[in-house]
N, C-alpha and C. Protein backbone atom coordinates (compact mmCIF):
# COMPACT_ATOMS: atom_id res chain seq x y z
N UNK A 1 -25.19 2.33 25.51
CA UNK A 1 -24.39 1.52 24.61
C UNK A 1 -25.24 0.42 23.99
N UNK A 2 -26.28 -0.12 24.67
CA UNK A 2 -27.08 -1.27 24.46
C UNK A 2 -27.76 -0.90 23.14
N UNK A 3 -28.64 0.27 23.18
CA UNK A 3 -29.18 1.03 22.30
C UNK A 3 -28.52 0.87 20.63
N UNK A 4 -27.03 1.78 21.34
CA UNK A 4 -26.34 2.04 19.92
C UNK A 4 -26.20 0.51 19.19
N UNK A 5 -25.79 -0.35 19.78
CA UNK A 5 -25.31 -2.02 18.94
C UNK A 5 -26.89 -2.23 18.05
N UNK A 6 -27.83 -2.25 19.49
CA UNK A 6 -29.14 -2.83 18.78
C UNK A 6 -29.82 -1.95 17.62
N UNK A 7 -29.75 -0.81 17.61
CA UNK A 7 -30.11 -0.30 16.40
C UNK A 7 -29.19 -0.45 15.58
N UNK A 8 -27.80 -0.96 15.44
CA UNK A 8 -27.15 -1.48 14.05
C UNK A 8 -26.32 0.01 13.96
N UNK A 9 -25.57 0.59 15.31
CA UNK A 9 -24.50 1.43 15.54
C UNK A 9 -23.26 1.05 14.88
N UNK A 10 -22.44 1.73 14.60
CA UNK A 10 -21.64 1.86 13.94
C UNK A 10 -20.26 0.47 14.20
N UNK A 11 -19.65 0.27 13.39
CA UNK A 11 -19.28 -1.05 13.56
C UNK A 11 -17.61 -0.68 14.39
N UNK A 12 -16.98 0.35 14.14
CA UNK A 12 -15.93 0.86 14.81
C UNK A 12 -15.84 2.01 15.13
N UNK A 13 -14.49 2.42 15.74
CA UNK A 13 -14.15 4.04 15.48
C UNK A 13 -12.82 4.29 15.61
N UNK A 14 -12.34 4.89 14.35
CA UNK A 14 -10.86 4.89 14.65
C UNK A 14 -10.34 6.07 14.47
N UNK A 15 -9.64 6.62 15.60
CA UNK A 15 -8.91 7.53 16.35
C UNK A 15 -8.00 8.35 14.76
N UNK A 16 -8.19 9.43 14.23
CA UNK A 16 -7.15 9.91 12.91
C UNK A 16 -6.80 11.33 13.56
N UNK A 17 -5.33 11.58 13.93
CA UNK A 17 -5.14 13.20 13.89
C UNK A 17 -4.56 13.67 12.77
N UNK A 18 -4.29 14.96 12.43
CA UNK A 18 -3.40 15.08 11.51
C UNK A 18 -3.22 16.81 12.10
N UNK A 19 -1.94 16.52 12.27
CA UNK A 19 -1.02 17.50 13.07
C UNK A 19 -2.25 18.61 13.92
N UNK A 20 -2.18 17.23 15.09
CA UNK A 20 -2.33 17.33 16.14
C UNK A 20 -4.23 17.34 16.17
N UNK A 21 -4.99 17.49 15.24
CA UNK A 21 -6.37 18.12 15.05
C UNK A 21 -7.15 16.43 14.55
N UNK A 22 -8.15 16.26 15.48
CA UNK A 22 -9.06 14.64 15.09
C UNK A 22 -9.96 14.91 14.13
N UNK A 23 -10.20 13.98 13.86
CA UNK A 23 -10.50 14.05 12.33
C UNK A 23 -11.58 12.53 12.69
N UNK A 24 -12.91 13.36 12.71
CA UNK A 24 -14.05 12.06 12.91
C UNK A 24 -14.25 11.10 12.73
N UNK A 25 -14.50 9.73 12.57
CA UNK A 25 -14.62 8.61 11.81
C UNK A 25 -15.05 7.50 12.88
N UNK A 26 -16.25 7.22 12.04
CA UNK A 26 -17.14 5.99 12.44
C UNK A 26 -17.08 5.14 11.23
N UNK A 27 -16.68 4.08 10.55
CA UNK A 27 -16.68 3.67 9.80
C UNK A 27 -18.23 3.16 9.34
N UNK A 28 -18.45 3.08 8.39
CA UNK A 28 -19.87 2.86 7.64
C UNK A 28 -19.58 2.00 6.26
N UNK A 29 -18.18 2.05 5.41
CA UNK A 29 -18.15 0.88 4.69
C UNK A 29 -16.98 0.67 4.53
N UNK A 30 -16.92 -0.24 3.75
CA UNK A 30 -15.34 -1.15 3.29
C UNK A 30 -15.24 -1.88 2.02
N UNK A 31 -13.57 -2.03 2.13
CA UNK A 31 -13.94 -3.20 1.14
C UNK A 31 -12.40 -3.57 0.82
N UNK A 32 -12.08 -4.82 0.66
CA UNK A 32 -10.80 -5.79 0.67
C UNK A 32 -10.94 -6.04 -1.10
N UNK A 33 -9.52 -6.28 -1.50
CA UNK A 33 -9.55 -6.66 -2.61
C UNK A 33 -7.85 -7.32 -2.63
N UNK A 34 -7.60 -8.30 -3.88
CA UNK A 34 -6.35 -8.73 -3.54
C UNK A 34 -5.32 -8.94 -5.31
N UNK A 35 -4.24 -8.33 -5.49
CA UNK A 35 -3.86 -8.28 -6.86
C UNK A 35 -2.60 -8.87 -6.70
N UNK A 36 -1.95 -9.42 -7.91
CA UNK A 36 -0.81 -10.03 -7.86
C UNK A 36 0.26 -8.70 -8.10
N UNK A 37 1.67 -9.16 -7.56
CA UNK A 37 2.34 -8.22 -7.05
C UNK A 37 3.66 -8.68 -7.59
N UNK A 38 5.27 -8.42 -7.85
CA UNK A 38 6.55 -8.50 -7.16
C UNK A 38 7.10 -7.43 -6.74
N UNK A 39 7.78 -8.58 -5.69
CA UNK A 39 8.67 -7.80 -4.65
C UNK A 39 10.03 -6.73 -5.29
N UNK A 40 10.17 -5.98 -4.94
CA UNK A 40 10.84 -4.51 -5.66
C UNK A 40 12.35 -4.43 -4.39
N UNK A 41 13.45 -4.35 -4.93
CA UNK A 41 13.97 -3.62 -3.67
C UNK A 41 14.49 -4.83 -2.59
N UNK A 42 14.02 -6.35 -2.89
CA UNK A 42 13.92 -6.90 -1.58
C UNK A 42 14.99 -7.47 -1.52
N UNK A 43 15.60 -8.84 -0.92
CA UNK A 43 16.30 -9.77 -0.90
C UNK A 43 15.90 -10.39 -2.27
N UNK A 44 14.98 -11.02 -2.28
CA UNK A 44 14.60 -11.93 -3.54
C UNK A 44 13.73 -10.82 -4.32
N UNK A 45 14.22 -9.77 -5.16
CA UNK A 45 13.71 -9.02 -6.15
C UNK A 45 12.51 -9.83 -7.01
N UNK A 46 11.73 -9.78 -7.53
CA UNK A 46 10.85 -9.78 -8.19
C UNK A 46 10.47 -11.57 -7.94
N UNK A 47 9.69 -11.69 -6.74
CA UNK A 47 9.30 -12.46 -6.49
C UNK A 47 8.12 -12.07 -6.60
N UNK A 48 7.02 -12.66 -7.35
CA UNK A 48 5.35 -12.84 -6.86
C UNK A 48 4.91 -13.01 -5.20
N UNK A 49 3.92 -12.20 -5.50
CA UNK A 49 3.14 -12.56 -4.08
C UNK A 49 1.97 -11.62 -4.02
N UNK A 50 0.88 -11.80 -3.31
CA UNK A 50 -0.64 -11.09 -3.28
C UNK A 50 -0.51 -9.71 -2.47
N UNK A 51 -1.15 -8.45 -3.42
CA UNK A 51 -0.63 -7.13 -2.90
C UNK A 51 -1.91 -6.86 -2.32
N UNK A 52 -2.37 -6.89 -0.67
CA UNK A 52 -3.69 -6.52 -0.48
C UNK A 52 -3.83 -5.10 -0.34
N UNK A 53 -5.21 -4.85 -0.24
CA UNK A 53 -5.26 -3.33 -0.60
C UNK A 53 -6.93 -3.05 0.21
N UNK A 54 -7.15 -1.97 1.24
CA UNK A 54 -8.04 -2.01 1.96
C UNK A 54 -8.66 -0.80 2.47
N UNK A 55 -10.06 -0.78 2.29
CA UNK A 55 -10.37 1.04 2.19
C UNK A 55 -11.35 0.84 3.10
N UNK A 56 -11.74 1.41 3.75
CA UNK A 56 -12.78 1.94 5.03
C UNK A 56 -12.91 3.06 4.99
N UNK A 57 -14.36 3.73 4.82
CA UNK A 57 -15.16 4.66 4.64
C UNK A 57 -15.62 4.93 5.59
N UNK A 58 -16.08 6.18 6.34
CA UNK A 58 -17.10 7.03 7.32
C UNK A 58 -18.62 7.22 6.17
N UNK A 59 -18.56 6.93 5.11
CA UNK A 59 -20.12 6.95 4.69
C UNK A 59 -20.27 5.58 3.47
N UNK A 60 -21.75 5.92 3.20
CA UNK A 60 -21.91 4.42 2.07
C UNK A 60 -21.21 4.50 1.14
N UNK A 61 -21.38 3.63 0.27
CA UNK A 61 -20.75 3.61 -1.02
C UNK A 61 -21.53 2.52 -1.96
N UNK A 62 -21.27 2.81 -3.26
CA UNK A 62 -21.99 1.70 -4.09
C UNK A 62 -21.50 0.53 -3.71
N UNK A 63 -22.35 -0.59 -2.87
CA UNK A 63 -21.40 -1.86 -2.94
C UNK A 63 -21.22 -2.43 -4.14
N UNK A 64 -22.32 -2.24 -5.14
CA UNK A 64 -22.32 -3.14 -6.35
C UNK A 64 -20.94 -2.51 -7.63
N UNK A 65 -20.32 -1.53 -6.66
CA UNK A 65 -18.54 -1.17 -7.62
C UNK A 65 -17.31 -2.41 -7.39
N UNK A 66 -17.12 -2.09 -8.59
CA UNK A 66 -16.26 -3.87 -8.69
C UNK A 66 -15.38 -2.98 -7.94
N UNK A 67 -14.87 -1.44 -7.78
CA UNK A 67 -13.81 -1.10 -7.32
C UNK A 67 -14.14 -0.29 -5.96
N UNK A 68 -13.72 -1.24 -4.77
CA UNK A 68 -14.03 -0.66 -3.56
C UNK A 68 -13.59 0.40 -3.10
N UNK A 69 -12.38 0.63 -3.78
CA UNK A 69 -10.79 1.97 -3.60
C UNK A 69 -11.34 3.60 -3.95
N UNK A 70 -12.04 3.17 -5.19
CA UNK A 70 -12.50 4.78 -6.23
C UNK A 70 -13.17 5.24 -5.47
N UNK A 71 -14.27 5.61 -4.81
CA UNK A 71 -15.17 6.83 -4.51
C UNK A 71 -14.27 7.84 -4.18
N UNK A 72 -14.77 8.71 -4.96
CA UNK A 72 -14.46 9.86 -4.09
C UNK A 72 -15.22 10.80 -3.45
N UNK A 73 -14.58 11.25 -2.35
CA UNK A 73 -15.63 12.17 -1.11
C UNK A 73 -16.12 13.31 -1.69
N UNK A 74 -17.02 13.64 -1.41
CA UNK A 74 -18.02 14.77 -1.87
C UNK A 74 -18.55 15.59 -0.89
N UNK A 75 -17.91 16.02 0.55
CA UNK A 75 -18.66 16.03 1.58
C UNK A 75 -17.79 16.18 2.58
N UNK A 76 -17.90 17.68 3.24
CA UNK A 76 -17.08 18.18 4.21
C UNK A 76 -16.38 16.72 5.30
N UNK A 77 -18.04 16.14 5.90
CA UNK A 77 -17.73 15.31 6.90
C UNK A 77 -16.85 13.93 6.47
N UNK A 78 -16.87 13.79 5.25
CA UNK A 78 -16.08 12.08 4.70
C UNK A 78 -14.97 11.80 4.63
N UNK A 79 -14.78 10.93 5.16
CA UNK A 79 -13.16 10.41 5.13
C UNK A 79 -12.99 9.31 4.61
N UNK A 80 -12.01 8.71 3.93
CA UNK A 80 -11.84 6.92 3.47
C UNK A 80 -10.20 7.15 3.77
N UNK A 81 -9.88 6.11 4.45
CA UNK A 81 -8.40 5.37 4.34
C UNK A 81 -8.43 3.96 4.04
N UNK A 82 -7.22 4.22 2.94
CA UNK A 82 -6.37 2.83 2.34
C UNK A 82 -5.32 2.55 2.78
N UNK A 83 -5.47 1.29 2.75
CA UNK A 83 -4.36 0.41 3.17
C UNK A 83 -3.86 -0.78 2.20
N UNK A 84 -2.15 -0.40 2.60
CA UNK A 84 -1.42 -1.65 1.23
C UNK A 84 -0.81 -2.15 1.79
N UNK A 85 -0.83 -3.82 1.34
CA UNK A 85 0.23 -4.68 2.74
C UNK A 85 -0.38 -5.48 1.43
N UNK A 86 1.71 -6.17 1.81
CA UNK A 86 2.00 -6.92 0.81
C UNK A 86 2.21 -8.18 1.80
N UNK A 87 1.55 -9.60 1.15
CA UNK A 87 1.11 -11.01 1.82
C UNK A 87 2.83 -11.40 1.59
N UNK A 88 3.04 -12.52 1.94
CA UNK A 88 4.01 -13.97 1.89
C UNK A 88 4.40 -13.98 0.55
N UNK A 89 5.82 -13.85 0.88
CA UNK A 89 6.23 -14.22 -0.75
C UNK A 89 5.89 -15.60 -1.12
N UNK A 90 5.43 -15.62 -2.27
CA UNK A 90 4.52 -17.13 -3.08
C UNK A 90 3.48 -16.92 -3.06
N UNK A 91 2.46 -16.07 -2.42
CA UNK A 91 1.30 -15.98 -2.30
C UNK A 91 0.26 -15.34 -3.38
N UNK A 92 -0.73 -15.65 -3.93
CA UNK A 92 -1.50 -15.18 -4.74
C UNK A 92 -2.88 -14.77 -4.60
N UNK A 93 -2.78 -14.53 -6.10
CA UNK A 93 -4.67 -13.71 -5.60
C UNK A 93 -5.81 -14.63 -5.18
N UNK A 94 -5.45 -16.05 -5.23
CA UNK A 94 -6.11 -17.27 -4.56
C UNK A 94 -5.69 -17.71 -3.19
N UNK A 95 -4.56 -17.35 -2.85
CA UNK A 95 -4.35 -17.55 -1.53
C UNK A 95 -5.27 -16.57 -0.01
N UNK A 96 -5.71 -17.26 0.64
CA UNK A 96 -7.11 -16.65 1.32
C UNK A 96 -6.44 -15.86 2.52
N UNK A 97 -6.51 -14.66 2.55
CA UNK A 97 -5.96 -13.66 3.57
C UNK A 97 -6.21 -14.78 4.71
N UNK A 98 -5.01 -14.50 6.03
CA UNK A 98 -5.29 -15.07 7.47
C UNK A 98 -4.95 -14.30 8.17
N UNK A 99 -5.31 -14.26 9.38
CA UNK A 99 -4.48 -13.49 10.33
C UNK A 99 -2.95 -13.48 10.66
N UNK A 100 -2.75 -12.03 10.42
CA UNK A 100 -1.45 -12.16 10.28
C UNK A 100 -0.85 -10.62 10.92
N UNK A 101 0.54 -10.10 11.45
CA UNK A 101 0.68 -8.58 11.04
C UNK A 101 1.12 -8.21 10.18
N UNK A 102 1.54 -7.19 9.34
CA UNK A 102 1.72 -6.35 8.62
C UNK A 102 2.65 -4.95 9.53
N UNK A 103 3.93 -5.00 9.47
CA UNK A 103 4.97 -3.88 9.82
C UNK A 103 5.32 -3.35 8.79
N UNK A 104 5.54 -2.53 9.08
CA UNK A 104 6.09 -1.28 8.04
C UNK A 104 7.56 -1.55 8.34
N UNK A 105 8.70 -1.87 6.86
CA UNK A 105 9.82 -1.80 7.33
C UNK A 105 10.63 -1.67 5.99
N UNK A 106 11.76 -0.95 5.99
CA UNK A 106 12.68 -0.15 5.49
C UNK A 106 12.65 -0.25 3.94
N UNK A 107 11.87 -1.59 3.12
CA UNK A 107 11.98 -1.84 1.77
C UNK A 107 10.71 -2.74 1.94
N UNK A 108 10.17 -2.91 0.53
CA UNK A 108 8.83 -3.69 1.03
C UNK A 108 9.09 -5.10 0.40
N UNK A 109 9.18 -6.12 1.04
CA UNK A 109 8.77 -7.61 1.49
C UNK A 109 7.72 -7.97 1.86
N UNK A 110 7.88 -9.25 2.23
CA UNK A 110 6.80 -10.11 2.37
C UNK A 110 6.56 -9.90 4.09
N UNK A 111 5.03 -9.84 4.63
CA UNK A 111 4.03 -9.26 5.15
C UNK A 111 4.30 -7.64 5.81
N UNK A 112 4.54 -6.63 4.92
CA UNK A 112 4.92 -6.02 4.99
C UNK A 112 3.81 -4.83 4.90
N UNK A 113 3.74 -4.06 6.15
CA UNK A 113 2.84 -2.32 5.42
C UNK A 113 3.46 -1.28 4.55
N UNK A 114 2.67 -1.11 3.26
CA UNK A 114 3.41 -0.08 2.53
C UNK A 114 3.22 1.18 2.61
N UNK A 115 2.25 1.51 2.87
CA UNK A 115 1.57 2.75 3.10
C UNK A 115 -0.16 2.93 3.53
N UNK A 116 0.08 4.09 4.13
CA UNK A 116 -1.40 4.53 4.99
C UNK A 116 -1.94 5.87 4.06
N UNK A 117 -3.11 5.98 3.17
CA UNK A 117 -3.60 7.20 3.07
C UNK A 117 -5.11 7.49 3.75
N UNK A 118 -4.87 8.76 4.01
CA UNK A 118 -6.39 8.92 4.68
C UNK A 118 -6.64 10.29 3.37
N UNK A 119 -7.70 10.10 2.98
CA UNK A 119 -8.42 11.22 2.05
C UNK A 119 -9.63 11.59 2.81
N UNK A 120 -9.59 12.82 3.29
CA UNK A 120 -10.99 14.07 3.43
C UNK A 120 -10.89 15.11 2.74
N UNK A 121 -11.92 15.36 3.02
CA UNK A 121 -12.75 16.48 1.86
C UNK A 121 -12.50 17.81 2.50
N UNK A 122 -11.92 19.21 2.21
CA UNK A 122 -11.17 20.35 2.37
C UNK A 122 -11.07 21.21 1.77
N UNK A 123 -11.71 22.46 1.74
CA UNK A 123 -11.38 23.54 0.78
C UNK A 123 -12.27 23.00 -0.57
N UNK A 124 -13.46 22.51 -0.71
CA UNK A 124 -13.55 22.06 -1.48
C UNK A 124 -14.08 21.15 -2.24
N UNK A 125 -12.41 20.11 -1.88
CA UNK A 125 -12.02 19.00 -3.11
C UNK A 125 -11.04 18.03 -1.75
N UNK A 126 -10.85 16.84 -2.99
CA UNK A 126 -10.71 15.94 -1.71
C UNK A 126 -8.78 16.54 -1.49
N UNK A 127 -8.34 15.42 -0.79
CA UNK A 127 -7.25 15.93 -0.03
C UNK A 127 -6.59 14.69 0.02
N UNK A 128 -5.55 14.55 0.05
CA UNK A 128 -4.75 12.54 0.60
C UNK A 128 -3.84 14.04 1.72
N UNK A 129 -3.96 13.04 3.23
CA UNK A 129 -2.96 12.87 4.00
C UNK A 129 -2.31 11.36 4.20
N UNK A 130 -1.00 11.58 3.91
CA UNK A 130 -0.46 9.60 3.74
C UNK A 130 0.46 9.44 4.59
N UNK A 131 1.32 8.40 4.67
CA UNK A 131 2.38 7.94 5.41
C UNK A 131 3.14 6.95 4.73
N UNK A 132 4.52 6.99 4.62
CA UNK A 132 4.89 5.37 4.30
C UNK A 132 5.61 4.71 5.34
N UNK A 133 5.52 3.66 5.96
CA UNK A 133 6.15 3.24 7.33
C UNK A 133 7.92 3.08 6.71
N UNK A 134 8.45 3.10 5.82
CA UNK A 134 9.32 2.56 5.31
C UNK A 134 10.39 3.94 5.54
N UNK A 135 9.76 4.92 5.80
CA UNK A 135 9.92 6.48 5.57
C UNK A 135 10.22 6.91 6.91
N UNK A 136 9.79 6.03 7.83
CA UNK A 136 10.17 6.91 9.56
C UNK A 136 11.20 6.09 10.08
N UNK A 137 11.60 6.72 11.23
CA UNK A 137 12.82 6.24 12.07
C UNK A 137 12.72 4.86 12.29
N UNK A 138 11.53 4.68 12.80
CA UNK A 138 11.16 3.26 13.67
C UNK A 138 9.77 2.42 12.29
N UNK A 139 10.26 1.82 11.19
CA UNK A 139 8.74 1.52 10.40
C UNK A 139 8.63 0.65 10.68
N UNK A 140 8.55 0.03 11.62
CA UNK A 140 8.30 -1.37 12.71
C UNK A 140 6.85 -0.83 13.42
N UNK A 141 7.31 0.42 14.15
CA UNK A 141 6.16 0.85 14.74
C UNK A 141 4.77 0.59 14.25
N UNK A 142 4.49 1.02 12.86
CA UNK A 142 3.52 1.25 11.83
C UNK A 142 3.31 -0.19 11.71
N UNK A 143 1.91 -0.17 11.76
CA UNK A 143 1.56 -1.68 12.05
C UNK A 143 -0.08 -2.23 11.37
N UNK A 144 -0.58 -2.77 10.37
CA UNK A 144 -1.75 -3.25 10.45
C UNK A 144 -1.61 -5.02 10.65
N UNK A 145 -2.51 -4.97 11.83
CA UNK A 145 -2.94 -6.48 12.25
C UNK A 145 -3.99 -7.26 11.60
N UNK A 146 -4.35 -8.34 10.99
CA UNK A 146 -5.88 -9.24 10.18
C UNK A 146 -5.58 -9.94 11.55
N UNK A 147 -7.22 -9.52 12.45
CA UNK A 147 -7.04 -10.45 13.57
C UNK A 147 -7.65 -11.61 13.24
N UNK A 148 -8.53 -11.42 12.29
CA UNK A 148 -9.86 -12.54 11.98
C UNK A 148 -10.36 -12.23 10.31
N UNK A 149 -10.13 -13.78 9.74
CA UNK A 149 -11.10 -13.82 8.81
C UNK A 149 -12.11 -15.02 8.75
N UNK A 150 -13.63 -14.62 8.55
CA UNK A 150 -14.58 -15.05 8.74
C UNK A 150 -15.58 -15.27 7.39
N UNK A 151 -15.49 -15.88 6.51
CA UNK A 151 -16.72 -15.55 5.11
C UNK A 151 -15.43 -14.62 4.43
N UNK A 152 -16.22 -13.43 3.99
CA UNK A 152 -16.15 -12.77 3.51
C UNK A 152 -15.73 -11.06 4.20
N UNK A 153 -15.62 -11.13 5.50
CA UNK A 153 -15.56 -10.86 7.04
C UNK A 153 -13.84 -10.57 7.11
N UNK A 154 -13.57 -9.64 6.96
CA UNK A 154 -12.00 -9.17 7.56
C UNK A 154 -12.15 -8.50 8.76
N UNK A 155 -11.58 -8.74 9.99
CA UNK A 155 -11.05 -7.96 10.80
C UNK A 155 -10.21 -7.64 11.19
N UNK A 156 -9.70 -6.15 11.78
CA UNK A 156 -8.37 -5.93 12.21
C UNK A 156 -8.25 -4.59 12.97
N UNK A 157 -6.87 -4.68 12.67
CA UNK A 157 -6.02 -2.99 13.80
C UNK A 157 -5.16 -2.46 12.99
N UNK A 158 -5.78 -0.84 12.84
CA UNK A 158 -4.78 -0.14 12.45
C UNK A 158 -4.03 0.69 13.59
N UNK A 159 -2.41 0.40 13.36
CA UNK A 159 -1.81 1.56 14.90
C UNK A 159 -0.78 1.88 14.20
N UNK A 160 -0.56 3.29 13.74
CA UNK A 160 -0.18 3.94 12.80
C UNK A 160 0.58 5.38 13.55
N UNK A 161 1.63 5.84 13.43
CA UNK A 161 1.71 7.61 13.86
C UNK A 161 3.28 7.51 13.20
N UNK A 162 3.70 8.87 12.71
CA UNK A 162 4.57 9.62 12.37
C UNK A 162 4.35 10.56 11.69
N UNK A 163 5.32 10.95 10.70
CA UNK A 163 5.36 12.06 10.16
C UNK A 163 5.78 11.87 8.41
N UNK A 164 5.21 12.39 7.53
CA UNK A 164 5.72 12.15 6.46
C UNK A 164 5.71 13.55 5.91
N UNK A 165 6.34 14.25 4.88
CA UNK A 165 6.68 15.50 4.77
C UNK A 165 6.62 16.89 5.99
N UNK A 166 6.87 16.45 6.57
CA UNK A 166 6.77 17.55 7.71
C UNK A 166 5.30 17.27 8.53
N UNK A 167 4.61 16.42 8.36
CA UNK A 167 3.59 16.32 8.80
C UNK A 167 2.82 14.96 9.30
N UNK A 168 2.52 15.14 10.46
CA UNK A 168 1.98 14.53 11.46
C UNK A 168 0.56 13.85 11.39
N UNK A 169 0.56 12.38 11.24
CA UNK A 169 -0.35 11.46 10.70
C UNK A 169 -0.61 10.04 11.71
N UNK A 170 -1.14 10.28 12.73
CA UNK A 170 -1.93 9.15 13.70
C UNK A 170 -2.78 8.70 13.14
N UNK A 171 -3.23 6.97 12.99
CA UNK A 171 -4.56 6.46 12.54
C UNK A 171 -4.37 5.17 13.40
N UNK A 172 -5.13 5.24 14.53
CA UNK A 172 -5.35 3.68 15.41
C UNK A 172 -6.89 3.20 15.38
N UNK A 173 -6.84 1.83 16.25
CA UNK A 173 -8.56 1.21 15.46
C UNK A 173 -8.81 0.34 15.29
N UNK A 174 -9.64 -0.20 15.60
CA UNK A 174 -9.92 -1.57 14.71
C UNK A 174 -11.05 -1.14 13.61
N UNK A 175 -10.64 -2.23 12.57
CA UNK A 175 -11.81 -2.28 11.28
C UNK A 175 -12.62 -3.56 11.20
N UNK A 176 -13.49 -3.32 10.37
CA UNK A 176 -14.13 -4.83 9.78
C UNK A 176 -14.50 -4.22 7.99
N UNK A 177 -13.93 -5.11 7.08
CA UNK A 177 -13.70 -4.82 6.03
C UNK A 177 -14.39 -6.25 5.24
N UNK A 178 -15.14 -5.88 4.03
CA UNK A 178 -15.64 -7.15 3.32
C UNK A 178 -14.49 -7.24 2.07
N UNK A 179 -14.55 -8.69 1.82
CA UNK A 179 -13.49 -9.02 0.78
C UNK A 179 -14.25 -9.09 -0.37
N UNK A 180 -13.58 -8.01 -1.53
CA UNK A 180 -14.46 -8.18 -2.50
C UNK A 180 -13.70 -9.32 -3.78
N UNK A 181 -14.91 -10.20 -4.69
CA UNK A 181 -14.15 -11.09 -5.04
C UNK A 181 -14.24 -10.64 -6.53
């Protein structure tokens, strides 16, 4: 283990099945970004607030892309999942992510998970397996945590499982994600 850290080993690893079959992932990049949003559906309909949005990669990527979200996989072994979680109602694209959770629940509000996609590469061409927590029995369950922000430095937990069209979508984990400005 000593080995793997000191040579600059991989920074996580998070657990993805998809009906029932794991699906590799060492994360290798990231990237945070934050857009203004209203609330749809909610108590207070079209309220402003900051829509974050968060991708973690199993391989590199151009860091110098203003858009951390776009790559697409080219490559049996690659995977990227995004993540959308909507901040505090009032909140903006200046307001500085904190630790906070993010539940998935029945309409989307404020600190709320909207959805999980994981894209690998298949047959091919790429693939989205997704989820919306809003969509299962329990979207409480569906959960991303910001345990820590540091600089430019996001950390967190994804703990994720159900089913969305007939199909079976686990993603648990922690990440570390850079905020792009």
């Amino acid at each position: 283990m000593f080995l793997i850290a000191a040579c600059g080993g991989p920074r996580s690893t998070i657990d993805i099945k998809s009906e029932g079959t794991a699906i590799p992932f060492i994360e290798k990049g990231s990237g945070a970004t934050v857009q203004k949003a209203l609330f749809s559906g909610s108590d207070a309909p079209n309220q402003e607030h900051a829509l974050r949005w968060i991708t973690i990669r199993n391989f590199d990527s151009d860091g110098a892309k203003r858009d951390p979200h776009g790559d697409k996989l080219t490559a049996p072994e690659q995977v990227k999942i995004f993540l959308s979680l909507h901040d505090e109602a009032g909140s903006t694209v200046d307001t500085p992510l904190k630790p906070a959770s993010y539940k998935g629940a029945k309409s989307t509000g404020p600190m709320s998970f909207e959805l999980i996609n994981v894209y690998v590469f298949r047959d091919g061409k790429e693939q989205r397996l997704y989820l919306y927590p809003s969509q299962q029995t329990d979207p409480a369950t569906c959960e991303v945590k910001i345990i820590s922000v540091e600089g430019d430095t996001v950390k967190g937990e994804i703990n994720v499982s159900g089913k969305q069209d007939g199909k079976e979508l686990i993603v648990k984990g922690p990440f570390t994600a850079q905020i792009k400005r």
